[in-house]
C-alpha atoms as a PDB file:
ATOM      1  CA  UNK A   1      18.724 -17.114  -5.179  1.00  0.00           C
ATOM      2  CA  UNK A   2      18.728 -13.360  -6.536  1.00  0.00           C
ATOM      3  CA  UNK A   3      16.624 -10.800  -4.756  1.00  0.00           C
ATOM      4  CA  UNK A   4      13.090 -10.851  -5.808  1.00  0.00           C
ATOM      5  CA  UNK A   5      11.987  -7.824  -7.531  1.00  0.00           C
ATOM      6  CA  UNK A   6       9.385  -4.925  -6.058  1.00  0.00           C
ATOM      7  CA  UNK A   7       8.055  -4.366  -9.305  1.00  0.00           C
ATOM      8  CA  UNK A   8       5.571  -2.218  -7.946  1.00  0.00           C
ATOM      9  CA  UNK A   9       7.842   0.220  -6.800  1.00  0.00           C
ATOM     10  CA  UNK A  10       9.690  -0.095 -10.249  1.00  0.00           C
ATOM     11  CA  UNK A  11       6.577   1.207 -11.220  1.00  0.00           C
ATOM     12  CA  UNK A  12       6.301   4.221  -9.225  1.00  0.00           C
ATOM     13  CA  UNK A  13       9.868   5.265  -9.916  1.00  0.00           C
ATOM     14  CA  UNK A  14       8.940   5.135 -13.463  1.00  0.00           C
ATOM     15  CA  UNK A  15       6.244   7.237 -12.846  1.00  0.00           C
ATOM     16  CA  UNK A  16       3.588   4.106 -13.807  1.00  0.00           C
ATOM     17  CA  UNK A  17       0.547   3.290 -12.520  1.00  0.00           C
ATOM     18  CA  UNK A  18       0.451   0.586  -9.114  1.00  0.00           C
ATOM     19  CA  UNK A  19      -2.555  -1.053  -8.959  1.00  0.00           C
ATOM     20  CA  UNK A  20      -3.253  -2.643  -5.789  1.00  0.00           C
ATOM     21  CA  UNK A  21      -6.114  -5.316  -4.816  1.00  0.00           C
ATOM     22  CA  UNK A  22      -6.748  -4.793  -1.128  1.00  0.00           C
ATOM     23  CA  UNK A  23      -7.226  -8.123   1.018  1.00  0.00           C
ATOM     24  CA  UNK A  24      -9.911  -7.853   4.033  1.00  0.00           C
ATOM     25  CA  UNK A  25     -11.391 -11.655   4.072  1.00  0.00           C
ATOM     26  CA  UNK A  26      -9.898 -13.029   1.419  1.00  0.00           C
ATOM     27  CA  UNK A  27      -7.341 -15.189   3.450  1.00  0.00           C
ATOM     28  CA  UNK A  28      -5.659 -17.786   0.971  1.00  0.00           C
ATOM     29  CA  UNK A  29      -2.406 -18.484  -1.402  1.00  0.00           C
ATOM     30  CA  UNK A  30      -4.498 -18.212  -3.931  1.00  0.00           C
ATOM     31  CA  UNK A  31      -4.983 -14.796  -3.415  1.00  0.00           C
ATOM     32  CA  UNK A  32      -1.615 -13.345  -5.220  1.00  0.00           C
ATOM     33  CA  UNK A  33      -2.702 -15.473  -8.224  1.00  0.00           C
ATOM     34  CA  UNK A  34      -5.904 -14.037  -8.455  1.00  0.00           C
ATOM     35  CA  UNK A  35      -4.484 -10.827  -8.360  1.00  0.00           C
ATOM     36  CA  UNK A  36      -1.843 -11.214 -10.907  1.00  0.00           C
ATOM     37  CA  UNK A  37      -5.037 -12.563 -13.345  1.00  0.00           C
ATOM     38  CA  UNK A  38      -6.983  -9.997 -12.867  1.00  0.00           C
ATOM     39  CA  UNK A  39      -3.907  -7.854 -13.977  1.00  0.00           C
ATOM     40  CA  UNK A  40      -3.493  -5.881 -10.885  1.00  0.00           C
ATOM     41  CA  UNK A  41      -0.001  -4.936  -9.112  1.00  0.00           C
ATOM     42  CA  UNK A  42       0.242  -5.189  -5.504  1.00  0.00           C
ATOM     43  CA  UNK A  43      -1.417  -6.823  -2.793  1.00  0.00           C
ATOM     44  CA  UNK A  44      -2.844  -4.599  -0.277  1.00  0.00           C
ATOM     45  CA  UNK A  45      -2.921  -6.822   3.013  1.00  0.00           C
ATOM     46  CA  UNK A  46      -4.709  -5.110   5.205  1.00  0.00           C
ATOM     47  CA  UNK A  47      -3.627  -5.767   9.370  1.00  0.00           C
ATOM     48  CA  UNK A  48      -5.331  -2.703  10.124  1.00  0.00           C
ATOM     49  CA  UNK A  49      -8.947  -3.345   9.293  1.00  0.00           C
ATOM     50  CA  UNK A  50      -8.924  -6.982   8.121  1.00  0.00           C
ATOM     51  CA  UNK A  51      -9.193 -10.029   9.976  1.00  0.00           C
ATOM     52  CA  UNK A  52      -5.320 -11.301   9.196  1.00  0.00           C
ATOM     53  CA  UNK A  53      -2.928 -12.594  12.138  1.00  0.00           C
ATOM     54  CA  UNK A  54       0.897 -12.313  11.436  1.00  0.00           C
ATOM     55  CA  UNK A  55       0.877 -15.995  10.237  1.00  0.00           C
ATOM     56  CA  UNK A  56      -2.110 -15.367   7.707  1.00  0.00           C
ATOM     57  CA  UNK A  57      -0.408 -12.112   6.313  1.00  0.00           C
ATOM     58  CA  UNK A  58       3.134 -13.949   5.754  1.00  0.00           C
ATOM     59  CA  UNK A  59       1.566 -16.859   4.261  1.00  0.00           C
ATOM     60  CA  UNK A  60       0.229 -14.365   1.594  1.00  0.00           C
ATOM     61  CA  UNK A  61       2.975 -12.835   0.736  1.00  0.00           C
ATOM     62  CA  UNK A  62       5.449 -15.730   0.686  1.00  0.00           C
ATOM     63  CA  UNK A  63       2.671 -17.087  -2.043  1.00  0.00           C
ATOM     64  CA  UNK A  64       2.530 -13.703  -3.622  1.00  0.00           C
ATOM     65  CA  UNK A  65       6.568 -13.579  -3.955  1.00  0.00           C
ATOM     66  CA  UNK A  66       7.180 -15.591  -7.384  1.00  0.00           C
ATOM     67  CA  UNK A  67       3.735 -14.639  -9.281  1.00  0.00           C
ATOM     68  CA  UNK A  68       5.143 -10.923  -9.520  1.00  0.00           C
ATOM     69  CA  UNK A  69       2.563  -9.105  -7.742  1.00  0.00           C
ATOM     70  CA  UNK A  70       3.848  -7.319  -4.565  1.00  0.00           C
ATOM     71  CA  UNK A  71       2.495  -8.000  -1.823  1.00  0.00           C
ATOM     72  CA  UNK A  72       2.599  -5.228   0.873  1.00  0.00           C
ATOM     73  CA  UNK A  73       0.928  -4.773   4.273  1.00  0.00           C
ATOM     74  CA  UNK A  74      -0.859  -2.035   5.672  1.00  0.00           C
ATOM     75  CA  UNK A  75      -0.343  -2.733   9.714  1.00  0.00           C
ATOM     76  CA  UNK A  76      -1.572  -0.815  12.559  1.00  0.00           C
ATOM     77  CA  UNK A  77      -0.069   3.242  13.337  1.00  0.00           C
ATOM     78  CA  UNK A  78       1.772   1.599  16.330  1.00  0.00           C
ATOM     79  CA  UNK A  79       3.061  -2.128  14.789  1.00  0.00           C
ATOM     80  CA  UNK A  80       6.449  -1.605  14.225  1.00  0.00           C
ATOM     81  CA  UNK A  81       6.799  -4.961  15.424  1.00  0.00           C
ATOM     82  CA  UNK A  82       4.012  -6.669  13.408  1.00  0.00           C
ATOM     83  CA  UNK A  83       5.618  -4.573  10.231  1.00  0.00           C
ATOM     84  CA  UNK A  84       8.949  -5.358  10.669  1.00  0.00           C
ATOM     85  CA  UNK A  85       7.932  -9.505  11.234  1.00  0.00           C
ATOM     86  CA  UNK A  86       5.775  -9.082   7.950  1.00  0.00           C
ATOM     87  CA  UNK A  87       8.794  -8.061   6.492  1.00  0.00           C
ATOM     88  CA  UNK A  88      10.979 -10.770   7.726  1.00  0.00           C
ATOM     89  CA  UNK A  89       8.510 -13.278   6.315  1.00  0.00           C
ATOM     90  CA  UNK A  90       7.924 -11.890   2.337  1.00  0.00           C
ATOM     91  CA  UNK A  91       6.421  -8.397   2.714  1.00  0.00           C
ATOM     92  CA  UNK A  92       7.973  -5.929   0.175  1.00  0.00           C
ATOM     93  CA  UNK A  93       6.536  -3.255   1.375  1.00  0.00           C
ATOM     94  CA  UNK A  94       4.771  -1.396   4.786  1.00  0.00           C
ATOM     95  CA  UNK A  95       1.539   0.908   4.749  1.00  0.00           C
ATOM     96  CA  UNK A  96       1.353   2.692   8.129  1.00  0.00           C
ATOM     97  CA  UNK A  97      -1.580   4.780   8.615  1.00  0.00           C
ATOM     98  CA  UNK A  98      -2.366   8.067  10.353  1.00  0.00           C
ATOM     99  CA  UNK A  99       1.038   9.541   9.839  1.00  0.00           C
ATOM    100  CA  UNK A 100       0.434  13.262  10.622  1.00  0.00           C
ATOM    101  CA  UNK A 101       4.405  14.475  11.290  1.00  0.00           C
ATOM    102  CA  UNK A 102       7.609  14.189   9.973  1.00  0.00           C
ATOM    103  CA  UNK A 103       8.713  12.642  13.365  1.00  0.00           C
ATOM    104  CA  UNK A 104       6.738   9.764  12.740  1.00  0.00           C
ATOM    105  CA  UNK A 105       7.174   9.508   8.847  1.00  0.00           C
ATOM    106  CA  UNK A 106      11.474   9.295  10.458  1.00  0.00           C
ATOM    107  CA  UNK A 107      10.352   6.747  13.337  1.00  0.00           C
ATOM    108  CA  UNK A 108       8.327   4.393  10.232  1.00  0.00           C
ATOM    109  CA  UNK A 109      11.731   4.663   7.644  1.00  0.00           C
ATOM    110  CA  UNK A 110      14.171   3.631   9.848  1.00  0.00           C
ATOM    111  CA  UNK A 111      12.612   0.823  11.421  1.00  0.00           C
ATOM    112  CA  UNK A 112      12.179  -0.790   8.234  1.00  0.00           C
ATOM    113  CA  UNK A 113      15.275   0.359   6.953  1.00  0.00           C
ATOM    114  CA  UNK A 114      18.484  -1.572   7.540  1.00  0.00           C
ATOM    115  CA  UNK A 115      21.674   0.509   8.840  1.00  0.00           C
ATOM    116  CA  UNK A 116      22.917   2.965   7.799  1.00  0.00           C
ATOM    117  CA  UNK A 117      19.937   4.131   6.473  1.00  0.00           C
ATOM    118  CA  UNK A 118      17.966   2.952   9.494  1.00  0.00           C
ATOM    119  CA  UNK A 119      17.912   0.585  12.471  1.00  0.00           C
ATOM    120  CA  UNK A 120      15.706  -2.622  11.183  1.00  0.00           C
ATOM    121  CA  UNK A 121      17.594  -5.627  13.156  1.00  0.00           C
ATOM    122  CA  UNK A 122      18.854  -8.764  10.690  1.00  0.00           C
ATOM    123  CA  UNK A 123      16.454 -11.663  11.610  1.00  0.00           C
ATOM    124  CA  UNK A 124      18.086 -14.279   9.665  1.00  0.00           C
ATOM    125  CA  UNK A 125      17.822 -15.684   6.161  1.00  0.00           C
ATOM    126  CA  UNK A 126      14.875 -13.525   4.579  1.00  0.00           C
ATOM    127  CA  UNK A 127      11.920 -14.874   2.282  1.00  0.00           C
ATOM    128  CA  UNK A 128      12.852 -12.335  -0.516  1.00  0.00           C
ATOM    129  CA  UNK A 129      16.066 -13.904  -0.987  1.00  0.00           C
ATOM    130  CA  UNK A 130      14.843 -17.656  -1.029  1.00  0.00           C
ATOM    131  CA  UNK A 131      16.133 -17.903   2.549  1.00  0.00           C
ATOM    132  CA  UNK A 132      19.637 -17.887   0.911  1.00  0.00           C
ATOM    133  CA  UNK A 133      20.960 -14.419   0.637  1.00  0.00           C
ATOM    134  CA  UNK A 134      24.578 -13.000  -0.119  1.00  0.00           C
ATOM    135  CA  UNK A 135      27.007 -11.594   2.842  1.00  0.00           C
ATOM    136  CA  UNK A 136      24.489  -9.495   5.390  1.00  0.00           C
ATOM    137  CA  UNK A 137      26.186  -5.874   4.134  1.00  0.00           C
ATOM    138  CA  UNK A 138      25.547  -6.982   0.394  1.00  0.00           C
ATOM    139  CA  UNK A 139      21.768  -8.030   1.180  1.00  0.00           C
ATOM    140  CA  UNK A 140      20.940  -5.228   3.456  1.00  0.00           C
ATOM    141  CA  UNK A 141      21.834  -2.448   0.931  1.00  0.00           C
ATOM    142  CA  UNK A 142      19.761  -4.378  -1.661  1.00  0.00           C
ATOM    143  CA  UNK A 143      16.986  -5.307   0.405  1.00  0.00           C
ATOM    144  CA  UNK A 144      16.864  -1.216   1.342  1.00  0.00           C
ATOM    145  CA  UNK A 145      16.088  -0.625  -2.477  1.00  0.00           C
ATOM    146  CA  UNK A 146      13.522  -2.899  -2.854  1.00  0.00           C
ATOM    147  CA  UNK A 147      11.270  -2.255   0.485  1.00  0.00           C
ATOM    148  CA  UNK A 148       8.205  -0.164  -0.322  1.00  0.00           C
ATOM    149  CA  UNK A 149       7.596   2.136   2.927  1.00  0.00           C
ATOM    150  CA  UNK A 150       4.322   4.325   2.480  1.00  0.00           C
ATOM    151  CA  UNK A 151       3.045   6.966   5.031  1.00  0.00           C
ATOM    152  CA  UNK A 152      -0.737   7.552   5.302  1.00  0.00           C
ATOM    153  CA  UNK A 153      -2.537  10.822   5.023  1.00  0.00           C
ATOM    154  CA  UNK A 154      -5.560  11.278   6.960  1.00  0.00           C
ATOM    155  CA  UNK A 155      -6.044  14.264   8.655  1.00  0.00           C
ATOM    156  CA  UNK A 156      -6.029  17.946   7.816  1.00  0.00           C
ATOM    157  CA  UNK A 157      -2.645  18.297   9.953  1.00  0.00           C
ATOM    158  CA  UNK A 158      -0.887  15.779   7.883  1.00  0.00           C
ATOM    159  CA  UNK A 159      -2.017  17.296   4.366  1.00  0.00           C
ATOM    160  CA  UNK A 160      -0.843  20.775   6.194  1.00  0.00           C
ATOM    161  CA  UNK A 161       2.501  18.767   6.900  1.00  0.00           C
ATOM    162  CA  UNK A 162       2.566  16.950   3.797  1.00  0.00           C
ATOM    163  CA  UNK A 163       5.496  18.803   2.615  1.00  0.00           C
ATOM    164  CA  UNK A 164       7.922  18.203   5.568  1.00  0.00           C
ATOM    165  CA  UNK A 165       6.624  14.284   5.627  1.00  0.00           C
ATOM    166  CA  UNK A 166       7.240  13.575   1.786  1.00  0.00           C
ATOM    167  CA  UNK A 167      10.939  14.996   2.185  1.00  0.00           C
ATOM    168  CA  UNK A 168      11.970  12.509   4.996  1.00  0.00           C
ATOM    169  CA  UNK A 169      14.451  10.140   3.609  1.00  0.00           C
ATOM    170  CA  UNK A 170      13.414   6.125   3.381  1.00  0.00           C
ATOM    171  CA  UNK A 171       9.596   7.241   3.031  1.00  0.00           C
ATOM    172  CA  UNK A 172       8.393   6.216  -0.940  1.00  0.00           C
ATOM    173  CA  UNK A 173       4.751   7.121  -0.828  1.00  0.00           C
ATOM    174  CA  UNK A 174       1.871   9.517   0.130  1.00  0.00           C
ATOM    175  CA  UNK A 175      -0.899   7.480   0.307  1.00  0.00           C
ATOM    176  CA  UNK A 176      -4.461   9.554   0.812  1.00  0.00           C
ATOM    177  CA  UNK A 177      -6.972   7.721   3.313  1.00  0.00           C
ATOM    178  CA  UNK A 178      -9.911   9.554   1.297  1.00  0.00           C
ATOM    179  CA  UNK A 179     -12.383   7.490   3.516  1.00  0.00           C
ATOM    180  CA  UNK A 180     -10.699   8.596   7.095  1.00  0.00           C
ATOM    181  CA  UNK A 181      -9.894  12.241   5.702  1.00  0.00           C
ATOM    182  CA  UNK A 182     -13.061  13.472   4.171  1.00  0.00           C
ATOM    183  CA  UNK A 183     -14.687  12.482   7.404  1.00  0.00           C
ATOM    184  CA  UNK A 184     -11.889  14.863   9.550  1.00  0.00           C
ATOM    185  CA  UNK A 185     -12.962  17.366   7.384  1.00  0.00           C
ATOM    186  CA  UNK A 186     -16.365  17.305   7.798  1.00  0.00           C
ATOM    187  CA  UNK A 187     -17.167  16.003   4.645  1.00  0.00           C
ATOM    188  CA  UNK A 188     -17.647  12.052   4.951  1.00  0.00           C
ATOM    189  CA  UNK A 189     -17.453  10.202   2.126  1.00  0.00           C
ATOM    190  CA  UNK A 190     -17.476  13.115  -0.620  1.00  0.00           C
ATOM    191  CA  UNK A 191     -14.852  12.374  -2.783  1.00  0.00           C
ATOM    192  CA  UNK A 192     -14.881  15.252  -5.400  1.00  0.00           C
ATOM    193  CA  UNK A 193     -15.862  17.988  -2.343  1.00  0.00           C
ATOM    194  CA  UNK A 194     -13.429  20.535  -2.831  1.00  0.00           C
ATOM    195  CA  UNK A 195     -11.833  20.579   0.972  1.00  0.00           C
ATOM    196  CA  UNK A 196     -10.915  16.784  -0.249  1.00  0.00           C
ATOM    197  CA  UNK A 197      -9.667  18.322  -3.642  1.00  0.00           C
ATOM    198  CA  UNK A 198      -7.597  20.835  -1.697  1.00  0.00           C
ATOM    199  CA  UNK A 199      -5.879  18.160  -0.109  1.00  0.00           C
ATOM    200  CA  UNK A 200      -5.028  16.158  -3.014  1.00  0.00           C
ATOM    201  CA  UNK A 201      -3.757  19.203  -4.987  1.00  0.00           C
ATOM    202  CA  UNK A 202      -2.106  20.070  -1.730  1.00  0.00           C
ATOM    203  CA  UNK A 203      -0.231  16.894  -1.016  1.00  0.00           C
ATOM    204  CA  UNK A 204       0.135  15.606  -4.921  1.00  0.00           C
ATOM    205  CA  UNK A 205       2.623  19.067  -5.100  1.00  0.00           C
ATOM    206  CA  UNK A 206       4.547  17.756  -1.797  1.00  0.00           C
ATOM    207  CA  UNK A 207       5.656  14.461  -4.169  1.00  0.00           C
ATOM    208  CA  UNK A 208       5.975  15.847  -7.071  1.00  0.00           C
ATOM    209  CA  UNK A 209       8.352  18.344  -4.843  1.00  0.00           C
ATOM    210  CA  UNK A 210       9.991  15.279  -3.055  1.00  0.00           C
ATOM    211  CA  UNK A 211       9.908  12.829  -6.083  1.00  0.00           C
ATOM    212  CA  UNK A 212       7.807  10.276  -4.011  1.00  0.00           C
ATOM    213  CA  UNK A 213       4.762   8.731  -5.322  1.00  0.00           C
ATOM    214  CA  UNK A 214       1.104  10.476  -4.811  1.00  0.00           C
ATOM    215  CA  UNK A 215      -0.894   7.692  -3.605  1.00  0.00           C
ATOM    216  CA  UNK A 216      -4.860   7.246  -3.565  1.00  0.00           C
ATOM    217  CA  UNK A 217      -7.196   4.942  -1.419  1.00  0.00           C
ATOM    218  CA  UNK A 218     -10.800   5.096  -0.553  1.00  0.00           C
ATOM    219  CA  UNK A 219     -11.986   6.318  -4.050  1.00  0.00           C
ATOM    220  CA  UNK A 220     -13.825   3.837  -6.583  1.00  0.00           C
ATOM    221  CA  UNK A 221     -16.316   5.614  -8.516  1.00  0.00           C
ATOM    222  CA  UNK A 222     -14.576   6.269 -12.356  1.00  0.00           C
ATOM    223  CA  UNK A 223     -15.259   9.675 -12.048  1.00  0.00           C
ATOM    224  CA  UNK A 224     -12.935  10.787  -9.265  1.00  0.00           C
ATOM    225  CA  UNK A 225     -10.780   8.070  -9.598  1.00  0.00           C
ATOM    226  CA  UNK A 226     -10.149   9.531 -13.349  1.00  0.00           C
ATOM    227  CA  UNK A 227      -9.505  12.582 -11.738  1.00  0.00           C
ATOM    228  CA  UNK A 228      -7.332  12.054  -8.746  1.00  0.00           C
ATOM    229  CA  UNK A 229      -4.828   9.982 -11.257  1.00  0.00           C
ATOM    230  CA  UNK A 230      -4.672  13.347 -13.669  1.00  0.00           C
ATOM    231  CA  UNK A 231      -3.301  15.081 -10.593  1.00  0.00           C
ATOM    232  CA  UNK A 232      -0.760  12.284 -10.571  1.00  0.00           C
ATOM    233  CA  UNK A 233      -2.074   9.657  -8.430  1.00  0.00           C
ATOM    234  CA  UNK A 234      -0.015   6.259  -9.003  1.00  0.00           C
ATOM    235  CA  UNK A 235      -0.130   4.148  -6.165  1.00  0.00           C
ATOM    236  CA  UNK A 236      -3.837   3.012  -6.323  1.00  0.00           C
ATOM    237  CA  UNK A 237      -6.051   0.808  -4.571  1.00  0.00           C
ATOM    238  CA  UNK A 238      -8.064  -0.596  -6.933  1.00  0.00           C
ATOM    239  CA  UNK A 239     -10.863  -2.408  -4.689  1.00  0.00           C
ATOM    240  CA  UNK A 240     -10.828  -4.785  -2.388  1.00  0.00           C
ATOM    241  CA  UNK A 241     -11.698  -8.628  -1.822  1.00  0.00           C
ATOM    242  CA  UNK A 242     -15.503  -8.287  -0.347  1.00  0.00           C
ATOM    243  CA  UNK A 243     -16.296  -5.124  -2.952  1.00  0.00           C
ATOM    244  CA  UNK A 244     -15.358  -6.945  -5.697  1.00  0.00           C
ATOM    245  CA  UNK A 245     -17.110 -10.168  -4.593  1.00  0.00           C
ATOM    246  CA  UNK A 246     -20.079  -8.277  -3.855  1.00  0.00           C
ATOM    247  CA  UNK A 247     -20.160  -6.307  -6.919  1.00  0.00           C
ATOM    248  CA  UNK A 248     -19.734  -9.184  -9.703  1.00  0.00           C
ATOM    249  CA  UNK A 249     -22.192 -11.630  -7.343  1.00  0.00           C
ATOM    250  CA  UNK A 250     -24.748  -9.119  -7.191  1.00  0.00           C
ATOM    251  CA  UNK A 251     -24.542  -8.584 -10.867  1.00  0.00           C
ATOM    252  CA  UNK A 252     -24.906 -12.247 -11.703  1.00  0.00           C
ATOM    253  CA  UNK A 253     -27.842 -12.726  -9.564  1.00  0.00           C
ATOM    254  CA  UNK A 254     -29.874  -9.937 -10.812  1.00  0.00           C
ATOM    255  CA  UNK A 255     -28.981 -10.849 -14.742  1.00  0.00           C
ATOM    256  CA  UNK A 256     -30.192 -14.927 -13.223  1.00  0.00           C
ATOM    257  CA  UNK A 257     -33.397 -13.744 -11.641  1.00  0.00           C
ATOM    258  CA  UNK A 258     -34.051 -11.430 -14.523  1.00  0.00           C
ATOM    259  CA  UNK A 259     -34.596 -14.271 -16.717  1.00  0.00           C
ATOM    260  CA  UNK A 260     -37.209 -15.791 -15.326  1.00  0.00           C
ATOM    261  CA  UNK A 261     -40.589 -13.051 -15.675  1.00  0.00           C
ATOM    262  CA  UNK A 262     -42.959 -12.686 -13.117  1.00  0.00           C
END
């Protein structure tokens, strides 16, 4: 079976927009498929804050793997383990958060790189090739093209360091943690406050630099979301499962009960 295709990070490197449709509760196959309806790009299977086990994650992404939507998983800043098992089981692609240093953007790309571009071990036949790849050299170098491996930004010393993080080798993406770094900078939850402006301008100028791809989490509102993607923003998190639940059911129920007049 040929190697299945990241087309999310076919995206990026065409400079394109990556959608992603984060997964906190939503704990099903059917997941990917709602995903690739709604028309987004990637799944955004979150280890870190959701309520996932290793088995639930896997399952997701082995059912995301032939409807074309990528699934990747954001893991804990210490789960090499848990991040290198996802990827053993149908991840395409690792988020690792908190990344402040260029040490630890190196320690994240080669663990999930295969030699010689890193030191990820062989665990067998992997999903992404059907469970029957070519010769282990052959599938390694391809697999190392297609894995996704995306280094959070969350604190002031990691936008300061942004520069020397986006220019380690194996790392793809800067993805801002808008939620975790407005709140480090004193500024919870302010999206358009100009420390949190700083930073994107400030790291956005570190990819463009480093050719990776400016990513952007944590913002929802059209406003700033219109304006962190003119910076050059591609790798977006769209929403997640219990926002966008919450949002379209409270909608519905207000237009129900607003039929009926006191």
């Amino acid at each position: 079976m040929p190697l299945v295709a990241n087309g999310a990070l076919r995206k990026l490197r065409a400079g394109e927009l990556a959608i992603g449709f984060g997964l906190h509760h939503l704990r099903t196959a059917a997941a990917p498929q709602l995903a690739a309806a709604a028309g987004f790009d990637w799944l955004f299977i979150d280890t870190e804050h959701g309520a996932f086990s290793v088995q639930e994650a896997t399952q997701i992404c082995l059912a995301a793997l032939p409807t074309g939507v990528t699934p990747i998983v954001r893991v804990c800043a210490d789960a090499i383990d848990e991040a290198t098992r996802a990827l053993d089981n149908g991840a395409m692609g690792i988020v690792v958060p908190h990344v402040n240093t260029p040490a630890e953007a190196r320690r994240i790309a080669s663990a999930f790189r295969f030699p010689p571009l890193g030191h990820r071990s062989w665990g067998g036949p992997p999903a992404i090739y059907g469970f029957r790849p070519p010769h282990p050299g052959e599938a390694q170098a391809a697999i190392n093209g297609e894995i996704l491996v995306c280094a959070m930004i969350e604190t002031p010393e990691a936008v300061e360091r942004a520069g020397e993080i986006a220019a380690v080798p194996g790392i793809d993406a800067l993805l801002i943690g808008t939620s975790d770094l407005s709140a480090e900078l004193g500024v919870p939850g302010e999206a358009g406050h100009d420390k949190v402006q700083q930073a994107y301008a400030r790291v956005g100028a570190a990819c463009r630099a480093e050719k990776k791809a400016l990513g952007m989490g944590g913002i929802y509102d059209e406003q700033w979301s219109a304006h962190y993607i003119g910076l050059g923003a591609r790798f977006i998190l769209g929403g997640g499962d219990h926002a966008f639940l919450l949002s379209a059911g409270a909608a519905r129920s207000r237009f129900l009960r607003g039929l009926v007049k006191d």
